[in-house]
N, C-alpha and C. Protein backbone atom coordinates (compact mmCIF):
# COMPACT_ATOMS: atom_id res chain seq x y z
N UNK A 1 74.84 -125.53 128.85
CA UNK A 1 75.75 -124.69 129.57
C UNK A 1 77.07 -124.68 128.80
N UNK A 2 77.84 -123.76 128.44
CA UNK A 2 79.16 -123.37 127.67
C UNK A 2 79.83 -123.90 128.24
N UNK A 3 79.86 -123.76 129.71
CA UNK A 3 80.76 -123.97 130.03
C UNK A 3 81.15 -125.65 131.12
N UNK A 4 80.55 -126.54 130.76
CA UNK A 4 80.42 -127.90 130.76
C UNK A 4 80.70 -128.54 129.48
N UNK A 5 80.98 -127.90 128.43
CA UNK A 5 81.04 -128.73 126.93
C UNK A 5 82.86 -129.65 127.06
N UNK A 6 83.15 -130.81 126.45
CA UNK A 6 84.29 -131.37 126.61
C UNK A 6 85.03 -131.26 125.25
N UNK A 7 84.85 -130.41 124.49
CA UNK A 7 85.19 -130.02 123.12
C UNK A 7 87.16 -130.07 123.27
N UNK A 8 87.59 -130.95 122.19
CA UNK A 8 89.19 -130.59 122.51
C UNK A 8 89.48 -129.19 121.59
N UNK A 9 89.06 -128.73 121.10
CA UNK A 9 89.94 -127.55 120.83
C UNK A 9 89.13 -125.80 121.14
N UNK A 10 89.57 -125.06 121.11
CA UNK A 10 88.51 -123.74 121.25
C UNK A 10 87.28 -123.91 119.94
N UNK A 11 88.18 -124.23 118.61
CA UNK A 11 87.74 -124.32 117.61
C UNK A 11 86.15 -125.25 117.30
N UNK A 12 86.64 -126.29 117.92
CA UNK A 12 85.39 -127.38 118.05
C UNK A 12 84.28 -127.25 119.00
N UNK A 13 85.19 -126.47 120.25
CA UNK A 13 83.91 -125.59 120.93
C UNK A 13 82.90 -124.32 120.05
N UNK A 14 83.77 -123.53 119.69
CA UNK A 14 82.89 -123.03 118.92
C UNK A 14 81.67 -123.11 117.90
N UNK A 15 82.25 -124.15 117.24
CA UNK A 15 81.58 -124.75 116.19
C UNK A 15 80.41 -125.45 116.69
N UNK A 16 80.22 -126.24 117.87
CA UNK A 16 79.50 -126.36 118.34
C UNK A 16 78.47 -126.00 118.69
N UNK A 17 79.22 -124.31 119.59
CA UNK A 17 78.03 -123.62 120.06
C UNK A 17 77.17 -123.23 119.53
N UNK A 18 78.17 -123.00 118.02
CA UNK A 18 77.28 -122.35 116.99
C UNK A 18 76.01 -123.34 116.64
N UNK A 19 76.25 -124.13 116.60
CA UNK A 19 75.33 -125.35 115.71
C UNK A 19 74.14 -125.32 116.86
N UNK A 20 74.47 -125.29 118.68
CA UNK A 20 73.68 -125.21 119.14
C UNK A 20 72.51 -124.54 119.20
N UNK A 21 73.08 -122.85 119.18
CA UNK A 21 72.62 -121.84 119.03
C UNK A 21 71.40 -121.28 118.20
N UNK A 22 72.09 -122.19 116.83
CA UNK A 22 71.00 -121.88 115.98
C UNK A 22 70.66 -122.93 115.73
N UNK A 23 70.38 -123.66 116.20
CA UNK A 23 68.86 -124.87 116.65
C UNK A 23 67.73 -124.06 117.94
N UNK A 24 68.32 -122.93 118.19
CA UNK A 24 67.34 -122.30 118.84
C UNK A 24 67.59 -122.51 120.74
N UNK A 25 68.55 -123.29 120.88
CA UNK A 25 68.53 -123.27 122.01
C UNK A 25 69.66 -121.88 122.86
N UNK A 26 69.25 -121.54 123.79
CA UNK A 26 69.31 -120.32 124.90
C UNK A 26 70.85 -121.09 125.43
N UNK A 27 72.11 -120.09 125.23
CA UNK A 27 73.09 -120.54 125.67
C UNK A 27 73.17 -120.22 127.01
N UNK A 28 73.78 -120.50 128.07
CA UNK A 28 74.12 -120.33 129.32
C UNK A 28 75.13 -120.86 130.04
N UNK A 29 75.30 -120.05 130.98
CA UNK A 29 76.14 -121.15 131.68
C UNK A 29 76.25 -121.71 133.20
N UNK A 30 77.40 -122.26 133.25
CA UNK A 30 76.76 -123.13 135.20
C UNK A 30 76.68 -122.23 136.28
N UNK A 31 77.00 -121.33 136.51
CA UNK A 31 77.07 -119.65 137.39
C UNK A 31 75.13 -119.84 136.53
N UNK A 32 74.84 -119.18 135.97
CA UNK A 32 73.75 -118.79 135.60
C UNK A 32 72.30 -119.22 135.98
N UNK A 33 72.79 -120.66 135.58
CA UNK A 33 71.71 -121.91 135.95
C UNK A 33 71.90 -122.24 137.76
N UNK A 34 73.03 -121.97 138.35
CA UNK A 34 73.14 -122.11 139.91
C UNK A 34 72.28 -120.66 140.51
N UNK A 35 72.23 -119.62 139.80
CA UNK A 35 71.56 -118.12 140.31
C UNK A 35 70.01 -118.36 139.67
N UNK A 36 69.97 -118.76 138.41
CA UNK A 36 68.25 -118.80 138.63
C UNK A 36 67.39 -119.94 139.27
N UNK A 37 68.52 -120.93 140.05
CA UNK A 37 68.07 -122.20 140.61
C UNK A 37 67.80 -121.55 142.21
N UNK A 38 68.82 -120.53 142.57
CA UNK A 38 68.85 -120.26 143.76
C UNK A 38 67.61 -119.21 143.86
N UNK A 39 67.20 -118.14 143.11
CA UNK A 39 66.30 -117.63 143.32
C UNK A 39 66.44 -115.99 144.23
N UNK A 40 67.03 -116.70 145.12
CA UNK A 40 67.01 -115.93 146.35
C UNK A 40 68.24 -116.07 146.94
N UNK A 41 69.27 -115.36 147.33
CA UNK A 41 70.30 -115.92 147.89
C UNK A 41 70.47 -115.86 149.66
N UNK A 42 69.40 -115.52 149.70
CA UNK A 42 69.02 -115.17 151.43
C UNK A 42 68.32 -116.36 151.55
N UNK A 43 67.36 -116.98 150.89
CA UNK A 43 66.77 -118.75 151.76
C UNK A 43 67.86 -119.50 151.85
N UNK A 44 67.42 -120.24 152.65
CA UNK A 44 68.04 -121.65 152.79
C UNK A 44 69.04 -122.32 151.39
N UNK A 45 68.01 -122.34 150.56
CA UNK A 45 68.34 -123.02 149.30
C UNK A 45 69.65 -122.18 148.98
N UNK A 46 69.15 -120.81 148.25
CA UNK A 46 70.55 -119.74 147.65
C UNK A 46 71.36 -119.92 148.64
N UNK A 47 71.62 -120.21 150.20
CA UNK A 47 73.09 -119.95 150.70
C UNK A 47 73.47 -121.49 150.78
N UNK A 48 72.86 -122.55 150.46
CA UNK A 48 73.55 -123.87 150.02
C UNK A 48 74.22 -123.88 148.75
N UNK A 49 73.52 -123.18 147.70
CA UNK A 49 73.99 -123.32 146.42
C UNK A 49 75.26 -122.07 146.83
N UNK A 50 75.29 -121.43 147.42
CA UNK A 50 76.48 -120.46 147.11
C UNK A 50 77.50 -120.88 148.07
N UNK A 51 77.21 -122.16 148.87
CA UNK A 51 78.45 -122.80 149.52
C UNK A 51 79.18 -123.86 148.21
N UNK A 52 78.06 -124.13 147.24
CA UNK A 52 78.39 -125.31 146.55
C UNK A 52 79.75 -124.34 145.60
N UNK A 53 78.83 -123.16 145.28
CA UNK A 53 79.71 -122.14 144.29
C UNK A 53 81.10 -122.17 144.40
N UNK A 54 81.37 -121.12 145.88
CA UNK A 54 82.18 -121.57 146.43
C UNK A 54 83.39 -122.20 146.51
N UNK A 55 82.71 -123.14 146.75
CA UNK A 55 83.72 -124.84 147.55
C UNK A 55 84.22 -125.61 146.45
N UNK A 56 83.28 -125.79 145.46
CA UNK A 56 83.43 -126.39 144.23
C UNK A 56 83.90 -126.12 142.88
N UNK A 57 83.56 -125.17 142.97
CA UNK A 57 83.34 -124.18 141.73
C UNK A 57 84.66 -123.08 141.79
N UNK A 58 84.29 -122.18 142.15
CA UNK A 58 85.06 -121.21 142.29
C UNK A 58 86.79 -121.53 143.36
N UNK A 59 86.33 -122.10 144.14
CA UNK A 59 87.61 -122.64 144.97
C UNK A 59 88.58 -123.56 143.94
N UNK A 60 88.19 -124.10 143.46
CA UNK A 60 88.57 -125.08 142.34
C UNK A 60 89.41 -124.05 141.38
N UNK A 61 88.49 -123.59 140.79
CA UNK A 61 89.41 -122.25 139.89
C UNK A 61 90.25 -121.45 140.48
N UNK A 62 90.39 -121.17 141.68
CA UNK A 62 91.53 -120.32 142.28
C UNK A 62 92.77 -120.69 142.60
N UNK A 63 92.12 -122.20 142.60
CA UNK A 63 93.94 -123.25 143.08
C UNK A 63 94.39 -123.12 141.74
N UNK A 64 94.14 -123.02 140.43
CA UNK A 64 94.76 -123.22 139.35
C UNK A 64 95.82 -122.72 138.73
């Protein structure tokens, strides 16, 4: 996920991704992996994960 990496600069993030990337692995990120985990956002499951979104996630980023 991109956007979980603890890289100190943009630069070292990058460089990273890159290196990831082309080792073949599928970049993504935590939004992405929470929507193909949820499936469905009408079960049970998708409206827990979109409280987690939310509360955690997104609430978090708005105080900033």
């Amino acid at each position: 996920m991109v956007d979980a990496g603890g890289s100190p600069t943009k630069m070292a993030d990058d460089v990273a991704l890159r290196r990831i990337e082309s080792a073949g692995i599928t970049l993504t990120s935590t939004n992405q992996v929470l929507a193909e985990l949820a499936r469905d956002w009408e079960t049970p499951k998708g409206r827990i994960i979109i409280k987690i979104m939310y509360e955690e996630i997104l609430g978090r980023l708005m105080k900033q």
